[in-house]
C-alpha atoms as a PDB file:
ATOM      1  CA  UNK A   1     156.167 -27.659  33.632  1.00  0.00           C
ATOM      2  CA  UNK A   2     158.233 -27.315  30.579  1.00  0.00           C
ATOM      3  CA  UNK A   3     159.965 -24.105  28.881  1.00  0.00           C
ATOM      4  CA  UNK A   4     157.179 -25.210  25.787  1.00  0.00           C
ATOM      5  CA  UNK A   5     154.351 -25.133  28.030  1.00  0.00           C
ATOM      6  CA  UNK A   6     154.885 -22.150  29.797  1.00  0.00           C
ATOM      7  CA  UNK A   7     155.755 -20.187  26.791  1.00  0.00           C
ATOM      8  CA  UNK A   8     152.080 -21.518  25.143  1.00  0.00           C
ATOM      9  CA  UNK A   9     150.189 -20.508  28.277  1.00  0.00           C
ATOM     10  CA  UNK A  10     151.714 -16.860  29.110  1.00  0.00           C
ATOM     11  CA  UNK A  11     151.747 -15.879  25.241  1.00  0.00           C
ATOM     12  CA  UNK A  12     148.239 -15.089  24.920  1.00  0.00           C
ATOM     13  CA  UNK A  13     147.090 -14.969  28.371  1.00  0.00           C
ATOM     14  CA  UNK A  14     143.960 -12.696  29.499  1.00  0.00           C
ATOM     15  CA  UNK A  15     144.788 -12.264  33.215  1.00  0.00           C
ATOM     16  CA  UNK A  16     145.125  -9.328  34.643  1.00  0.00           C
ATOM     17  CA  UNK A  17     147.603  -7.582  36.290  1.00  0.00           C
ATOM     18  CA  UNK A  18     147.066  -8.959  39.126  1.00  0.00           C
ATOM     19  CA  UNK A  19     145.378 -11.833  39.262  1.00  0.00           C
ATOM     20  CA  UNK A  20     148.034 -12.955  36.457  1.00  0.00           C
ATOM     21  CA  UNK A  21     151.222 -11.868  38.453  1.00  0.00           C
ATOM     22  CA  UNK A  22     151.404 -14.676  41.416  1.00  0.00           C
ATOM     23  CA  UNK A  23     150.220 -17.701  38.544  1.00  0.00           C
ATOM     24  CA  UNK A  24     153.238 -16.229  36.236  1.00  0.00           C
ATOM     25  CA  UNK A  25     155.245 -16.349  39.153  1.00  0.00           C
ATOM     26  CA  UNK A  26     154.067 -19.992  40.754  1.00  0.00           C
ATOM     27  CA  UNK A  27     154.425 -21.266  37.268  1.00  0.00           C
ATOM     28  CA  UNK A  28     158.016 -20.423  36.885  1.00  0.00           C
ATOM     29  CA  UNK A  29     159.024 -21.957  40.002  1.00  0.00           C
ATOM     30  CA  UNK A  30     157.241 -25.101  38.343  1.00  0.00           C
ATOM     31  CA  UNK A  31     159.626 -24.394  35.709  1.00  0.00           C
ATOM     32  CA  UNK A  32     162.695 -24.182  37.329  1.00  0.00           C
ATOM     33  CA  UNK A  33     162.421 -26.211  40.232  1.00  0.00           C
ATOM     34  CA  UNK A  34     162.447 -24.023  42.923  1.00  0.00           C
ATOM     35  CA  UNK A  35     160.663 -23.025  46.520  1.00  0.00           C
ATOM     36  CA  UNK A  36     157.985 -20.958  45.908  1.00  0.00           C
ATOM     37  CA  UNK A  37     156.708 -18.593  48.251  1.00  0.00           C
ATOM     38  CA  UNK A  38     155.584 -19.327  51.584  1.00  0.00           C
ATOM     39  CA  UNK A  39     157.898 -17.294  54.314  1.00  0.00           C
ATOM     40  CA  UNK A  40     156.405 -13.755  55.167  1.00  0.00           C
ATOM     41  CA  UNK A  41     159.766 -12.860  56.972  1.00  0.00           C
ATOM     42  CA  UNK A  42     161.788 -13.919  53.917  1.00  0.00           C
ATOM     43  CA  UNK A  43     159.895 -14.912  50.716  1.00  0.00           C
ATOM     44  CA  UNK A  44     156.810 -14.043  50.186  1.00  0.00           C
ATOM     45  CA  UNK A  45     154.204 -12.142  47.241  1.00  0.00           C
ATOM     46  CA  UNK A  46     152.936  -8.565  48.149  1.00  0.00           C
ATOM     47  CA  UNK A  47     155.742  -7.611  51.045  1.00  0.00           C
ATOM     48  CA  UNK A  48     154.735  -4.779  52.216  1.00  0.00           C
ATOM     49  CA  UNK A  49     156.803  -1.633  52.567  1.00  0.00           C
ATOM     50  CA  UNK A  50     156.818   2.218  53.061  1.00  0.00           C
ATOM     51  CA  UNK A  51     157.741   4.027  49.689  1.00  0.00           C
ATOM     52  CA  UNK A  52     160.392   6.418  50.036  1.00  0.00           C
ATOM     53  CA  UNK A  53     158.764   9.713  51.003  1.00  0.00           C
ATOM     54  CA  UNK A  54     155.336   8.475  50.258  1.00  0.00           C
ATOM     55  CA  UNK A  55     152.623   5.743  51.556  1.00  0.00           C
ATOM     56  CA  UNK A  56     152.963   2.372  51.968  1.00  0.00           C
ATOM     57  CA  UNK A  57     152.907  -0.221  49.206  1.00  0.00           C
ATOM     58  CA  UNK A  58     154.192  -3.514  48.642  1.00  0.00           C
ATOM     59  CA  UNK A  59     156.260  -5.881  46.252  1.00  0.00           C
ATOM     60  CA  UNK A  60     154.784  -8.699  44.428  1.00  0.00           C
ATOM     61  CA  UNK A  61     157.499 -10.692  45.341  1.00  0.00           C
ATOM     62  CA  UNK A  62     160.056 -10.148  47.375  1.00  0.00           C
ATOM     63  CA  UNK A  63     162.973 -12.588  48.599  1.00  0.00           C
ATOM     64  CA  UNK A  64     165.161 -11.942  51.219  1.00  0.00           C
ATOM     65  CA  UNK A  65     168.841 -11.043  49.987  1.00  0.00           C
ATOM     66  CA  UNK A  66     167.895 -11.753  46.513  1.00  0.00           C
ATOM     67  CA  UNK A  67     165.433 -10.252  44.618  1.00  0.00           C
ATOM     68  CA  UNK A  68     161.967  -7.905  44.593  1.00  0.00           C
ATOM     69  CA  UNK A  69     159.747  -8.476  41.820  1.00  0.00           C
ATOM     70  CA  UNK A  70     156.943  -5.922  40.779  1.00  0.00           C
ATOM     71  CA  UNK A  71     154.300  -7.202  37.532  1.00  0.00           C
ATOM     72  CA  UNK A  72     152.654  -5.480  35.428  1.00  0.00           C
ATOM     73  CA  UNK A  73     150.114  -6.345  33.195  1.00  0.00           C
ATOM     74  CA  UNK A  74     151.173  -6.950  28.913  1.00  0.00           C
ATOM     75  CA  UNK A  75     152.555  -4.618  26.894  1.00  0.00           C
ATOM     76  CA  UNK A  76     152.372  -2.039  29.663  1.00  0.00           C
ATOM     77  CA  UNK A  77     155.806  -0.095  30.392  1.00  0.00           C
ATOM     78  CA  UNK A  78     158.209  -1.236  32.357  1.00  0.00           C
ATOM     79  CA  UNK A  79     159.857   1.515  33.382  1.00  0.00           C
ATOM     80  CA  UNK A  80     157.408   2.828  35.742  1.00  0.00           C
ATOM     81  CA  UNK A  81     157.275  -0.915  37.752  1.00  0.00           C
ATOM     82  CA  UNK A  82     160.918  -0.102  38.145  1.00  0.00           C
ATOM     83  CA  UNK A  83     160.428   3.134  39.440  1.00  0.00           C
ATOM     84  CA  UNK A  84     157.885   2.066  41.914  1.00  0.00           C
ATOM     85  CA  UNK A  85     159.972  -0.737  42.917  1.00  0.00           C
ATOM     86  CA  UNK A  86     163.290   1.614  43.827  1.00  0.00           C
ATOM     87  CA  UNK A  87     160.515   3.421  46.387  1.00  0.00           C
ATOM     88  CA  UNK A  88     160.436   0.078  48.039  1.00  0.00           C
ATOM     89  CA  UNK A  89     164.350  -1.197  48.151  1.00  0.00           C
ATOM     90  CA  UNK A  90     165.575   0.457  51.116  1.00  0.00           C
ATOM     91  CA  UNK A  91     162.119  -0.951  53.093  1.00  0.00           C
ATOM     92  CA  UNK A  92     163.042  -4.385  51.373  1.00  0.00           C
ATOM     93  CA  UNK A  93     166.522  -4.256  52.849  1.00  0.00           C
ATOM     94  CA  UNK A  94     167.744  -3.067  50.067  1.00  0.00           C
ATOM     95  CA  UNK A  95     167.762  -6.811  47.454  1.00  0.00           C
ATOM     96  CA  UNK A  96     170.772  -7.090  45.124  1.00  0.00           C
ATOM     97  CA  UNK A  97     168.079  -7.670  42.493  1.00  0.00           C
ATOM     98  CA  UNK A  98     165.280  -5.724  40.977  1.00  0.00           C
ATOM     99  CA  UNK A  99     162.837  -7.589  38.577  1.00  0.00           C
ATOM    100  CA  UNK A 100     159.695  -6.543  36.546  1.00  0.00           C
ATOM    101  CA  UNK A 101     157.932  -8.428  34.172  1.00  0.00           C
ATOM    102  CA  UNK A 102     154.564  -7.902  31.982  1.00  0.00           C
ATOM    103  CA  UNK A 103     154.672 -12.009  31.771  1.00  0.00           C
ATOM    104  CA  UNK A 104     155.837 -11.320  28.048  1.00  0.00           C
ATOM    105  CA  UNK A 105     159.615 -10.145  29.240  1.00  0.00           C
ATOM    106  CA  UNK A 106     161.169 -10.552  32.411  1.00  0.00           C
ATOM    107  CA  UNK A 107     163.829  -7.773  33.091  1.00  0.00           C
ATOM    108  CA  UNK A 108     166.572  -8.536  35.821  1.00  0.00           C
ATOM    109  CA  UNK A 109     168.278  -4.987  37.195  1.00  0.00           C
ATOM    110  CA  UNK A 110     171.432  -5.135  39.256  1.00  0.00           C
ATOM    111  CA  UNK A 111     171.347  -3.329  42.506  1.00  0.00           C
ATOM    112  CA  UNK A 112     174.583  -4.449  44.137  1.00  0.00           C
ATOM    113  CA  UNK A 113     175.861  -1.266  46.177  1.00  0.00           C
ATOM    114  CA  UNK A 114     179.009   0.197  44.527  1.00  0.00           C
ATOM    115  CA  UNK A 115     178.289  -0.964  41.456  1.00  0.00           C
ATOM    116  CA  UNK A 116     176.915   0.569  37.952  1.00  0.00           C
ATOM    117  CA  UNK A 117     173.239  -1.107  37.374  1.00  0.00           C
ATOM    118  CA  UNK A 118     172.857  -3.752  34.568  1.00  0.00           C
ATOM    119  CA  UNK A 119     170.110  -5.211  33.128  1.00  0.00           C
ATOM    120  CA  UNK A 120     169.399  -8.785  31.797  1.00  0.00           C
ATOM    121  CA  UNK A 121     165.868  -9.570  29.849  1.00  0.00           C
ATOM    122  CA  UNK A 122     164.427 -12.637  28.962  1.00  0.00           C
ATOM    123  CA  UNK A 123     161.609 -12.594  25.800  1.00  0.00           C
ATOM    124  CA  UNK A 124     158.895 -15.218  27.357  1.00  0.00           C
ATOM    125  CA  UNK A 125     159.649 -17.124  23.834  1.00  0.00           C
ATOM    126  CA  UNK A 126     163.256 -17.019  24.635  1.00  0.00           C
ATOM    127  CA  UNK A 127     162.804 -18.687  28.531  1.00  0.00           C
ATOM    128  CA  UNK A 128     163.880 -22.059  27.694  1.00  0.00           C
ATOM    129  CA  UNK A 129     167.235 -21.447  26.179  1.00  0.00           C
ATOM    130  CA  UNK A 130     170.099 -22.728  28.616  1.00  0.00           C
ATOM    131  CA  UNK A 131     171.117 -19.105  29.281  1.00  0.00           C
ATOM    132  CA  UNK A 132     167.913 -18.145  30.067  1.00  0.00           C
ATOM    133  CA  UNK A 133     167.289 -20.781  32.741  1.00  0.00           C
ATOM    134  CA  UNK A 134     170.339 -20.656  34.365  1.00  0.00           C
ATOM    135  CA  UNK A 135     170.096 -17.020  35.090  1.00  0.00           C
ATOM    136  CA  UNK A 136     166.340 -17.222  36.394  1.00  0.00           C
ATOM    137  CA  UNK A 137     168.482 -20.131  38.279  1.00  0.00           C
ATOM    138  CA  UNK A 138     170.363 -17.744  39.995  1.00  0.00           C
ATOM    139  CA  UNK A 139     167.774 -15.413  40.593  1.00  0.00           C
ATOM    140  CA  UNK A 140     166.551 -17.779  43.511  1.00  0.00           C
ATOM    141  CA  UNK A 141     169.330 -19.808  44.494  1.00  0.00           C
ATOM    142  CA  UNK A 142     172.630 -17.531  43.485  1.00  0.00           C
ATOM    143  CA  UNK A 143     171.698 -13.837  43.040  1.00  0.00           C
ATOM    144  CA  UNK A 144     175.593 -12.643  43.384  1.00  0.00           C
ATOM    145  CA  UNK A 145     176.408 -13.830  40.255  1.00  0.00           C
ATOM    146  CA  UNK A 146     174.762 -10.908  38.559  1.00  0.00           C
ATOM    147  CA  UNK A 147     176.885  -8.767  40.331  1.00  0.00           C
ATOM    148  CA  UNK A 148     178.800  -6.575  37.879  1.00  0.00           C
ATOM    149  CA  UNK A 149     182.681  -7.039  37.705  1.00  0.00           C
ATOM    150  CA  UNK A 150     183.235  -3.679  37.854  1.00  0.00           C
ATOM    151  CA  UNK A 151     183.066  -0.925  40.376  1.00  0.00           C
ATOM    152  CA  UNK A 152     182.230   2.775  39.611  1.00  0.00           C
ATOM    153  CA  UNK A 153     184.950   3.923  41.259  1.00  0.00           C
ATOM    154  CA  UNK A 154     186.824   1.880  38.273  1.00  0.00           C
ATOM    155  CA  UNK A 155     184.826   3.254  35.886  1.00  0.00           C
ATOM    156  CA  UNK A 156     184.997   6.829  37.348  1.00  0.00           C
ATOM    157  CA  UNK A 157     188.742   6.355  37.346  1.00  0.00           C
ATOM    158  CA  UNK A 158     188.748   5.070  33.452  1.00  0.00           C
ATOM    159  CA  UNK A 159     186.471   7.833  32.716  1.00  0.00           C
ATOM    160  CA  UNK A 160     188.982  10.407  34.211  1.00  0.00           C
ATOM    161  CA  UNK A 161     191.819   8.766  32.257  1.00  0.00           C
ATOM    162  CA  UNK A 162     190.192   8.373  28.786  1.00  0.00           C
ATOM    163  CA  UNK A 163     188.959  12.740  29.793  1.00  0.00           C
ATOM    164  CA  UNK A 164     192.637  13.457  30.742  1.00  0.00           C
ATOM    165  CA  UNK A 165     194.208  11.785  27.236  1.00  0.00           C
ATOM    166  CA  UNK A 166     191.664  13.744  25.122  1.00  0.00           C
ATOM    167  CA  UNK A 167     192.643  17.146  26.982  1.00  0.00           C
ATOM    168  CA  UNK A 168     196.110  16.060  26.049  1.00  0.00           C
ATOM    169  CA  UNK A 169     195.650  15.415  22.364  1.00  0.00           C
ATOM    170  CA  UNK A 170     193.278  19.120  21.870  1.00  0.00           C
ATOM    171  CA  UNK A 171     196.142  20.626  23.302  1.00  0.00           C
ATOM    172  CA  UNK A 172     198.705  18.616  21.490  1.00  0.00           C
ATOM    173  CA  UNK A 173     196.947  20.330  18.433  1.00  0.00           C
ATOM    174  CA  UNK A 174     197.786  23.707  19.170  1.00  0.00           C
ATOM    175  CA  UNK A 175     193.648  24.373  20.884  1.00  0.00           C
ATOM    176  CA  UNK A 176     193.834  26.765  23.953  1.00  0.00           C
ATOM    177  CA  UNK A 177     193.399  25.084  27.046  1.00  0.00           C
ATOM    178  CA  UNK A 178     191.022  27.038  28.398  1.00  0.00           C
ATOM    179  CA  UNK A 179     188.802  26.317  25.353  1.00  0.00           C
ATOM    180  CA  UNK A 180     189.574  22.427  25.758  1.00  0.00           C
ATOM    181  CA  UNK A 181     188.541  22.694  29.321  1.00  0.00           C
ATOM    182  CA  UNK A 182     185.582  24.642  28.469  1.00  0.00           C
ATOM    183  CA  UNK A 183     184.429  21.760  25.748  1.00  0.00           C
ATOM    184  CA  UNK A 184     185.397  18.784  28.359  1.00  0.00           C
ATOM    185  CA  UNK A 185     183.310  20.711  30.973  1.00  0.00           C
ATOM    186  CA  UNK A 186     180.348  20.522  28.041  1.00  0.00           C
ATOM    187  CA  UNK A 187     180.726  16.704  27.607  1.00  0.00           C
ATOM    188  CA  UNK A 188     181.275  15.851  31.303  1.00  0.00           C
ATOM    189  CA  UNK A 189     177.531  17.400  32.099  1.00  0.00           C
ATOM    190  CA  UNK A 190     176.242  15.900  28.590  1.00  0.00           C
ATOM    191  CA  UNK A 191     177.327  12.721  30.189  1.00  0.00           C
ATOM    192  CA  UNK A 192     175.875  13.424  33.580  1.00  0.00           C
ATOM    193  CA  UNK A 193     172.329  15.027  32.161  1.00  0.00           C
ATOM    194  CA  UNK A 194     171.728  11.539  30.592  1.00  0.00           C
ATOM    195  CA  UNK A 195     171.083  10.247  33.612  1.00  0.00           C
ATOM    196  CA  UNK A 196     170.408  13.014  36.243  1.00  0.00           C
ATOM    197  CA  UNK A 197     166.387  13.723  36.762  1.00  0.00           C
ATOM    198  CA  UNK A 198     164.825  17.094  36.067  1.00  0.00           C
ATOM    199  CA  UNK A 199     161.458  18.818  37.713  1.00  0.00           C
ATOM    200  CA  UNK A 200     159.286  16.495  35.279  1.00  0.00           C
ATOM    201  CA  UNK A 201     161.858  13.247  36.856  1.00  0.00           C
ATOM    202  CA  UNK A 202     162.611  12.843  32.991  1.00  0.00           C
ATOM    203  CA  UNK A 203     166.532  13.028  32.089  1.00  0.00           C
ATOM    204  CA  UNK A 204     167.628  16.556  31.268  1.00  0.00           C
ATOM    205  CA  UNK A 205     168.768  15.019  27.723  1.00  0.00           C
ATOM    206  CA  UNK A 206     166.304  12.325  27.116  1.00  0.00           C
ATOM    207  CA  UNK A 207     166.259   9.220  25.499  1.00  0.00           C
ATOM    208  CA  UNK A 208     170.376   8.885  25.230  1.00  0.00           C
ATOM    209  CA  UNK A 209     170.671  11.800  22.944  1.00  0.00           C
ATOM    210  CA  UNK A 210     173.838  12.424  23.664  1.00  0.00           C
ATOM    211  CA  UNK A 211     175.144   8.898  23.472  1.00  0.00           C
ATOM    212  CA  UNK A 212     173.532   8.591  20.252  1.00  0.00           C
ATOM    213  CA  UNK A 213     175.189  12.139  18.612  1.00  0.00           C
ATOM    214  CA  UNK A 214     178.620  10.386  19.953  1.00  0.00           C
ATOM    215  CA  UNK A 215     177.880   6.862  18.356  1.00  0.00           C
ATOM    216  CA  UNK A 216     176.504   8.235  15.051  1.00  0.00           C
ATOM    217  CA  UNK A 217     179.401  10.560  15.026  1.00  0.00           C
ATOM    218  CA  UNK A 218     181.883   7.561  14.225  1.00  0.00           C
ATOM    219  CA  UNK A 219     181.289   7.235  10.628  1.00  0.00           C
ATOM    220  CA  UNK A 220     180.186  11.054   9.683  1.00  0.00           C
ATOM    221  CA  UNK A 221     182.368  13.581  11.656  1.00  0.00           C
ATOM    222  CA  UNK A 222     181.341  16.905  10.202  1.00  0.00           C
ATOM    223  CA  UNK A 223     178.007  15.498  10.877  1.00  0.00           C
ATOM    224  CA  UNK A 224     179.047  15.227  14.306  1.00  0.00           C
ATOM    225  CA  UNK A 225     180.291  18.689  14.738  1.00  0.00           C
ATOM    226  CA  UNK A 226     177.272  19.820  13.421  1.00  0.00           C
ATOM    227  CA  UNK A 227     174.742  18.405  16.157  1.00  0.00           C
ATOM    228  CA  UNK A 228     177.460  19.304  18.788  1.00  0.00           C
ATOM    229  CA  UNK A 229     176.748  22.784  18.188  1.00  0.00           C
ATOM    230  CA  UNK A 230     173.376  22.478  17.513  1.00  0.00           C
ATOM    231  CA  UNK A 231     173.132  20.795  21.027  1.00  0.00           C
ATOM    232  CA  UNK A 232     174.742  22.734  22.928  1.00  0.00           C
ATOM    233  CA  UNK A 233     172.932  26.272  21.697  1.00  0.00           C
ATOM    234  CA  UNK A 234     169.825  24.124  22.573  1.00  0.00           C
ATOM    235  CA  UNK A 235     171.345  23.413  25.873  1.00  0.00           C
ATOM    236  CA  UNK A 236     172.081  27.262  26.516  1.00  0.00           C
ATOM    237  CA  UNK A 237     168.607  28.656  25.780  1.00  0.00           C
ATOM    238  CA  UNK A 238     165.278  28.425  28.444  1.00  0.00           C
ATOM    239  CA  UNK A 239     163.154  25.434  26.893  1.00  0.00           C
ATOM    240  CA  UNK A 240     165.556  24.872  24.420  1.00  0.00           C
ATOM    241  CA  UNK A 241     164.776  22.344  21.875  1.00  0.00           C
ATOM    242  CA  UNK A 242     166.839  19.818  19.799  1.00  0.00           C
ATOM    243  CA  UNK A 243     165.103  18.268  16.553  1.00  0.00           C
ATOM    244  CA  UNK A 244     162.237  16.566  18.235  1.00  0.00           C
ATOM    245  CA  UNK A 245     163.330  16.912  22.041  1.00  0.00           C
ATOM    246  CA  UNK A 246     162.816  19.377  24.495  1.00  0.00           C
ATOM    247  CA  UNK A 247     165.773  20.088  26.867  1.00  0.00           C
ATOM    248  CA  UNK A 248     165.235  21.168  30.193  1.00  0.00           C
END
């Protein structure tokens, strides 16, 4: 099968969910070359496995020491096959890999202990590049080399350091340390609430809010100020809300 082919038959295919996902996944071994599926102990479709404080489920796919692959059907969201398939990755033996797909986009999470999580997504009209195959290459025959270069104990550490040289330039400018501490304490848990779950398992500050104040605040400062204020009097209140958000 060629990139060409494959692209023409997934674009506008009817399949379901289910009956599409082990065709989608057949034909891209076809494309790449490689063993498909045929080892229940160590590559198989629909592995089973117990969901972390729940029932039992299964992967799609799952292979051994590499990867565990959940579908779902076009245009639906891929963020909830993800979820479902970090239930499964300690019953999987925990697979350096984590891939969904909706046959239009195949999204490739890093889940190498120790290290932060990356993700790498190939558009279905995009497969063919050289890039593109050689990482769905390495999916199946060479997973490690996804694995990031970085630790987060090196990141923690640069964190601390880039933290510690802004406390030392507030205070260079004559701002009380206590108040400097007091802000750093603000951003610290701005940077932590972008990620940590609430009672709904939605961020605390959704959709990157705060990342996007910090980026946007690069080319209009008083701007900046501004929704840093605004934020964090939304952060202080029950229910407060933000512009269009709701923060828990």
């Amino acid at each position: 099968m060629t990139p060409q082919s494959f692209i023409d038959k997934w674009s506008s295919n009817k399949l379901s969910e289910r009956a599409g996902a082990q065709q989608h996944f057949l034909d891209l071994c076809e494309l790449l070359g490689v063993e498909k599926p045929a080892d229940p102990d160590n590559y198989c479709f629909e592995r089973g496995a117990k969901k972390t404080g729940a029932a039992h489920g299964w992967a799609d796919v799952w292979k051994r020491g590499a990867f565990a692959w959940e579908y779902k059907g076009p245009g639906a969201k891929l963020d909830a096959a993800l979820k479902q398939l970090m239930t499964y990755a300690l019953a999987l033996d925990n697979p350096p890999l984590l891939v969904v797909s909706d046959r239009l986009a195949i999204e490739i999470h890093t889940h190498f202990t120790g290290t932060p999580s990356q993700i790498h997504t190939i558009a279905l009209v995009e497969i063919g590049t050289p890039e593109n195959l050689k990482k769905l290459g390495w999916l199946f025959n060479d997973p490690d080399k996804f694995k990031p270069p970085i630790t987060r104990a090196a990141i923690t550490l640069q964190a601390a350091k880039l933290i510690g040289d802004l406390a030392w330039q507030l205070q260079q400018r004559k701002h009380d340390p206590q108040t400097v501490a007091h802000f750093l304490n603000k951003i610290i848990f701005c940077l932590f609430a972008e990620d940590a779950k609430g009672p709904a398992s939605e961020p605390l500050l959704p959709n990157n809010l705060f990342s996007t104040i910090l980026n946007n605040g690069r080319k209009d400062v008083a701007r900046f100020e501004k929704q840093l204020k605004n934020l964090f009097r939304a952060m202080s209140e029950r229910h407060g809300e933000f512009g269009e958000h709701f923060i828990q």
